[in-house]
Protein backbone atom coordinates (compact mmCIF):
# COMPACT_ATOMS: atom_id res chain seq x y z
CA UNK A 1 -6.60 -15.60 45.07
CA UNK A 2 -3.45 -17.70 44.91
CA UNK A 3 -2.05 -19.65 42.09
CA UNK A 4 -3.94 -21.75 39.83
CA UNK A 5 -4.01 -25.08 40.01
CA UNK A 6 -2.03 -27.28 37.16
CA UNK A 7 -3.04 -30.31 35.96
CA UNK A 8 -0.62 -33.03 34.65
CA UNK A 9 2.59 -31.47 32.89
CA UNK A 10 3.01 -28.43 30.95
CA UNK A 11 2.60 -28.34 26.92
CA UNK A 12 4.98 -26.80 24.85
CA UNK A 13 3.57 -24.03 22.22
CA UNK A 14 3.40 -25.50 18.73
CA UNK A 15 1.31 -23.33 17.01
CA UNK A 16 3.18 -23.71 13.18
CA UNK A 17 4.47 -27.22 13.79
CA UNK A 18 2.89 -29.92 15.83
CA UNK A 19 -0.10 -32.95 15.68
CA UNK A 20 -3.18 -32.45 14.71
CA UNK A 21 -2.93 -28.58 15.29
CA UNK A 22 -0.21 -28.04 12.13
CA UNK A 23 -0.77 -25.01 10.36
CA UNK A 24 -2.57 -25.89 7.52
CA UNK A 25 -0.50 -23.45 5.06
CA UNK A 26 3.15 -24.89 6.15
CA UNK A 27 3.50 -27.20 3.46
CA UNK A 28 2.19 -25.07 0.72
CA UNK A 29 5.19 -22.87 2.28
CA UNK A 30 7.79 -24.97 2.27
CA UNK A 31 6.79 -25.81 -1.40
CA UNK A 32 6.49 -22.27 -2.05
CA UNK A 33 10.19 -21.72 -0.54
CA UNK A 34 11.33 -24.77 -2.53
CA UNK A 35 10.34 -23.77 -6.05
CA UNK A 36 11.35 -20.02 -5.47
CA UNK A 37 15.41 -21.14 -4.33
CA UNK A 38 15.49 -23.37 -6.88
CA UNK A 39 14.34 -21.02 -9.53
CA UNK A 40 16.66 -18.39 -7.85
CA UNK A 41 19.57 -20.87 -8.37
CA UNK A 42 18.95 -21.43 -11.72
CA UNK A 43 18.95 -17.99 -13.05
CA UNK A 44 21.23 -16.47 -11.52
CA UNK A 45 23.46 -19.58 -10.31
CA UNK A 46 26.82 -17.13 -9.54
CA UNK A 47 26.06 -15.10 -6.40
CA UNK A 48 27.91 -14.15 -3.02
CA UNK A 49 27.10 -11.81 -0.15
CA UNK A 50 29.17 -8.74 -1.13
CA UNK A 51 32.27 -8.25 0.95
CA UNK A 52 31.56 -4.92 2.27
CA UNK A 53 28.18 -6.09 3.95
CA UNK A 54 27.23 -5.79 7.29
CA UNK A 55 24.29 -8.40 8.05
CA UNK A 56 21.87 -7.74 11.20
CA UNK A 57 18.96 -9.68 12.05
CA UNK A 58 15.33 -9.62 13.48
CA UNK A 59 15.10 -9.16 16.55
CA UNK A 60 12.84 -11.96 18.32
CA UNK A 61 11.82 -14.75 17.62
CA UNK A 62 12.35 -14.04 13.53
CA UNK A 63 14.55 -16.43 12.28
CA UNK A 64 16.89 -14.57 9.48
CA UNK A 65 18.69 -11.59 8.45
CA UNK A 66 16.88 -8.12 7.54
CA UNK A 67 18.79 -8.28 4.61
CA UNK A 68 21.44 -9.82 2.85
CA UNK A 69 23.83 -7.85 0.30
CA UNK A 70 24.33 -9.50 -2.51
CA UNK A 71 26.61 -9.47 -5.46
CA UNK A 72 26.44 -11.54 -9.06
């Protein structure tokens, strides 16, 4: 059959992010994220990552760490 035909230049994939096709949910997210750190930093406002902790992450395209070790 051959390859398809394209048509003008490719898009990129925005499916969380872009235009008119935002996902409708991201800013109750990001509010969600914003309220939750700042309550986070208010109760408990003296915290490190412990010093014996070995950090690995997601594999993929999942941005952050599987966990984080924490000490306060």
């Amino acid at each position: 059959m051959g390859r398809p035909r394209r048509r003008g230049r490719a898009r990129p994939i925005l499916a969380f992010a872009g235009g008119v096709h935002s996902c409708i949910g991201a800013h109750l997210a990001r509010l969600e994220v914003k309220v939750a750190l700042q309550e986070w930093l208010r109760r408990i406002p003296d915290f490190a990552v412990r010093s014996d902790a070995e950090i690995s992450y997601w594999p993929g395209g999942v941005v952050g760490p599987r966990s984080l070790p924490l000490a306060w």
